[in-house]
Protein backbone atom coordinates (compact mmCIF):
# COMPACT_ATOMS: atom_id res chain seq x y z
CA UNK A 1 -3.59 -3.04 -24.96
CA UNK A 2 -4.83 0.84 -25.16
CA UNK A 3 -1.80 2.88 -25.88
CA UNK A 4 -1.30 5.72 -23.17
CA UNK A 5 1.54 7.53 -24.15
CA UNK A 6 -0.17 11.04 -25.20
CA UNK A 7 -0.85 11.33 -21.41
CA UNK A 8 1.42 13.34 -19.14
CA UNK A 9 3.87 12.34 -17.26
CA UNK A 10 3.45 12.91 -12.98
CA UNK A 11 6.12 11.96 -10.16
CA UNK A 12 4.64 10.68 -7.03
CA UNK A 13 5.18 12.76 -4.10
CA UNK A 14 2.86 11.41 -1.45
CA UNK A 15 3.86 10.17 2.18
CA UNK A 16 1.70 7.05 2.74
CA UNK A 17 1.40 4.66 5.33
CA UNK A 18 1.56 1.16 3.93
CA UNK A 19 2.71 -2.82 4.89
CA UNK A 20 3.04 -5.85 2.87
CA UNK A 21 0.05 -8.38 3.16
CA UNK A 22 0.36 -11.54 3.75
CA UNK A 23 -3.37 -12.96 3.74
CA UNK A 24 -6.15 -11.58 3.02
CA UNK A 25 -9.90 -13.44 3.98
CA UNK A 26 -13.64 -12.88 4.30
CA UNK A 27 -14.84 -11.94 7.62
CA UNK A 28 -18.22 -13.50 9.11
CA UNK A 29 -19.72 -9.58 8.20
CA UNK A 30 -19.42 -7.96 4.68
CA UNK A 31 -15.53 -7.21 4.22
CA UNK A 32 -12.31 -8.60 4.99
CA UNK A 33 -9.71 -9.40 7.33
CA UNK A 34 -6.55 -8.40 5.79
CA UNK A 35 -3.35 -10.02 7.70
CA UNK A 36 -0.48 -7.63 7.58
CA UNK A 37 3.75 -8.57 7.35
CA UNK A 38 4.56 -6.64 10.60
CA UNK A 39 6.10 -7.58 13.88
CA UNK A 40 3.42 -9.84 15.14
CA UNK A 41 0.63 -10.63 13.31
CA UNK A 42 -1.50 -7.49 12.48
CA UNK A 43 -5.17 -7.84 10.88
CA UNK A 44 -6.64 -5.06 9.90
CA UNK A 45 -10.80 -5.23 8.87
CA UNK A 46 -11.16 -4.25 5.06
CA UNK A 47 -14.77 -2.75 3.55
CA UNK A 48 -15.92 -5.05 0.67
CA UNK A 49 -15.27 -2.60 -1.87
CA UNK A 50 -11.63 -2.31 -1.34
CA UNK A 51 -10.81 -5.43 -3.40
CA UNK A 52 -13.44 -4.54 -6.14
CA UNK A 53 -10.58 -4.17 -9.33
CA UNK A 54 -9.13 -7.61 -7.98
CA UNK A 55 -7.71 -9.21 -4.92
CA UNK A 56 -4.29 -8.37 -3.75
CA UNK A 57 -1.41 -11.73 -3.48
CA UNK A 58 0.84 -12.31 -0.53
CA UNK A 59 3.35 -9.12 -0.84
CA UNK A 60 1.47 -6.56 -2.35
CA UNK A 61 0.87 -3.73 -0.23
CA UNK A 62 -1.88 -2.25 2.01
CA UNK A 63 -1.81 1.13 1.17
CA UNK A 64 -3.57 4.23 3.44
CA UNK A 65 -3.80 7.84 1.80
CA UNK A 66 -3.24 11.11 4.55
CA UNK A 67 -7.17 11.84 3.80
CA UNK A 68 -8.12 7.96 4.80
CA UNK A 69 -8.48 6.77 1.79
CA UNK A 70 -7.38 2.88 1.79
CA UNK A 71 -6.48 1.40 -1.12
CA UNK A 72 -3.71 -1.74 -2.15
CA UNK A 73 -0.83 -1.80 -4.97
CA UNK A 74 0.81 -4.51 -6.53
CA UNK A 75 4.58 -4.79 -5.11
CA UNK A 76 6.09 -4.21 -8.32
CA UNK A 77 4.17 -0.63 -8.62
CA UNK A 78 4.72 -0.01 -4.79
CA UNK A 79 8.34 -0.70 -4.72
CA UNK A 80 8.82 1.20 -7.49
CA UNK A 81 7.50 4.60 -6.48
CA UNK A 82 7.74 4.66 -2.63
CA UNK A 83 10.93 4.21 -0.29
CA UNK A 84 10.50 3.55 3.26
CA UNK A 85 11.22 6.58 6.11
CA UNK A 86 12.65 6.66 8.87
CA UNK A 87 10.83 8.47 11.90
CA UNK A 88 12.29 11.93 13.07
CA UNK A 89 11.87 13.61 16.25
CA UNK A 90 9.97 16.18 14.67
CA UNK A 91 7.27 14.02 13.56
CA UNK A 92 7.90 13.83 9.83
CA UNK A 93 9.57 10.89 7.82
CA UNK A 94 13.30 10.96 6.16
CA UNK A 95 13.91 8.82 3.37
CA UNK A 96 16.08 5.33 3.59
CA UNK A 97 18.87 5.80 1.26
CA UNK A 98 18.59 2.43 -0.55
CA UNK A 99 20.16 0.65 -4.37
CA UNK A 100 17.21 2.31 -6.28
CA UNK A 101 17.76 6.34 -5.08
């Protein structure tokens, strides 16, 4: 494995919006359906190229960027760097406190 350790070090600061997956399959068209762990069942249409590095297992997360970009993370590297908010009447997100903080 390449060793990356002469690259510096950055702390993720982004607000995402983001759910677990539970399935993901190929639509009749060019894409995906993704099926999403939320209240009900949520499916969401993927473009083709969004599993192009690999193709995400039941738990990883569906992840959308503030500029739209869509993207998924394994749940290891999710967990790891985001904690869930809680909705504010002002419109912007306050942490959880949870075991890892």
């Amino acid at each position: 494995m390449t060793d990356f350790s002469f690259l510096p070090q950055y702390r993720c600061h982004k607000v995402v919006r983001a759910a677990r997956i539970k399935l993901v399959e190929a639509s009749d068209a060019e894409g995906w359906w993704v099926h999403l762990d939320l209240s009900g069942d949520r499916v969401v249409s993927a473009e083709e190229g969004l599993f192009s590095r690999g193709m995400p297992v039941r738990g990883d997360y569906l992840v959308v960027y503030d500029d739209g970009y869509v993207s998924w993370s394994p749940a290891k590297a999710f967990e790891e760097g985001y904690s869930p908010l809680l909705p504010s009447l002002l419109g912007e997100g306050s942490v959880i406190p949870t075991s890892r903080q």
